[in-house]
Protein backbone atom coordinates (compact mmCIF):
# COMPACT_ATOMS: atom_id res chain seq x y z
CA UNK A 1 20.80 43.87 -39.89
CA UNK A 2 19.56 45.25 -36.92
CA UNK A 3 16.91 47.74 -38.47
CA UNK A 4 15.97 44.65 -40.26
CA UNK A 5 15.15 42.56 -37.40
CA UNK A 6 13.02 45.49 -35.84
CA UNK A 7 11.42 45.30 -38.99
CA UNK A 8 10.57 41.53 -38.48
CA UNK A 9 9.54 42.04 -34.89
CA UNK A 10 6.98 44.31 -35.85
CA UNK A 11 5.17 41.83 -38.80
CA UNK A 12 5.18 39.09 -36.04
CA UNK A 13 3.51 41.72 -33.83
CA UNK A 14 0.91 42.35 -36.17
CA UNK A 15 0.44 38.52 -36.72
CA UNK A 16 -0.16 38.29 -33.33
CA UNK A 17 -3.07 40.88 -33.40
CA UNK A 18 -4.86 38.88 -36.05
CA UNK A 19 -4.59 35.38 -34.70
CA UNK A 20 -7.27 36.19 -31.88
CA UNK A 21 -9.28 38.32 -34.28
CA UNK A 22 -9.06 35.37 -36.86
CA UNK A 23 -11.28 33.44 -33.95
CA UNK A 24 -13.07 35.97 -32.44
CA UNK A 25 -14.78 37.79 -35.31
CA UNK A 26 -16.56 34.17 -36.39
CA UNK A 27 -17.44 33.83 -32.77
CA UNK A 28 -18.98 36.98 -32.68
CA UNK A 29 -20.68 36.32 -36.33
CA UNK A 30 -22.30 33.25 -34.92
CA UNK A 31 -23.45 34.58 -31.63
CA UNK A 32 -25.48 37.36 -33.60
CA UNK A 33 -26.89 34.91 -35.91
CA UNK A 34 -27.99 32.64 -33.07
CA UNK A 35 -29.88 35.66 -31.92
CA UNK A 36 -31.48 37.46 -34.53
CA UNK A 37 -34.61 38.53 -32.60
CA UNK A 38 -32.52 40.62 -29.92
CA UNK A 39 -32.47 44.30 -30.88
CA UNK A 40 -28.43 44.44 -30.51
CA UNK A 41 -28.27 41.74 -32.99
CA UNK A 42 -27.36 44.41 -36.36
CA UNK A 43 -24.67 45.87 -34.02
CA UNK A 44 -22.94 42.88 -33.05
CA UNK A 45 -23.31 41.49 -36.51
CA UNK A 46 -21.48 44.52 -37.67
CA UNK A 47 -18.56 44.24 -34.89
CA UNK A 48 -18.26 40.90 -36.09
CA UNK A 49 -17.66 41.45 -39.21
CA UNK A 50 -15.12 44.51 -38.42
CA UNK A 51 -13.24 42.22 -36.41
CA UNK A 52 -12.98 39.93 -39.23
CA UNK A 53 -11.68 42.63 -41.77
CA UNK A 54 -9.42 43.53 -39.28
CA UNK A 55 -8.15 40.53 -38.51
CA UNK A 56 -7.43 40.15 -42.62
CA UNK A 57 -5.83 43.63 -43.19
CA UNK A 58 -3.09 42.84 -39.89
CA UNK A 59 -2.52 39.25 -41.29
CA UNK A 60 -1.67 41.14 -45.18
CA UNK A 61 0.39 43.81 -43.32
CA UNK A 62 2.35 41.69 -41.04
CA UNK A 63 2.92 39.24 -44.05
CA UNK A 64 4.04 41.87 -45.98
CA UNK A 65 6.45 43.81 -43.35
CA UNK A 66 7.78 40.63 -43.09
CA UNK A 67 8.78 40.04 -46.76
CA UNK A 68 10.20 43.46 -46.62
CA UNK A 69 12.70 42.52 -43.33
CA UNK A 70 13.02 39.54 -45.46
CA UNK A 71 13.86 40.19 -48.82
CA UNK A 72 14.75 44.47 -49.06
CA UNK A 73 18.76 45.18 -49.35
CA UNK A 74 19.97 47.44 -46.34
CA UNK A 75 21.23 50.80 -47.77
């Protein structure tokens, strides 16, 4: 049970990495949009939208570490 609860621990720790990307990377989005004439704006835009992927690809792997602590038979 134990190596299942390290298991756990570590899905909640990637939750926790994609909660503040889940409101940063729209923050970011909307700051470049609000200024498109600024030449950083294609850069920003681009972090933006990194952070956002990010923030999707922790949420599916800590979701899906913790099925695994969840649901896989110790052996």
């Amino acid at each position: 049970m134990a190596t299942n609860k390290k298991i756990l621990v570590k899905g909640l720790t990637y939750l926790g990495w994609a909660l503040p990307m889940f409101f940063l990377g729209p923050v970011v989005i909307h700051s470049s949009f609000k200024n498109q004439g600024h030449p950083f704006f294609i850069p920003v835009l681009g972090l933006g939208i990194i952070t956002c992927i990010g923030a999707m690809i922790l949420m599916f792997l800590g979701l899906k570490t913790i099925m695994k602590s969840l649901f896989e038979n110790e052996k």
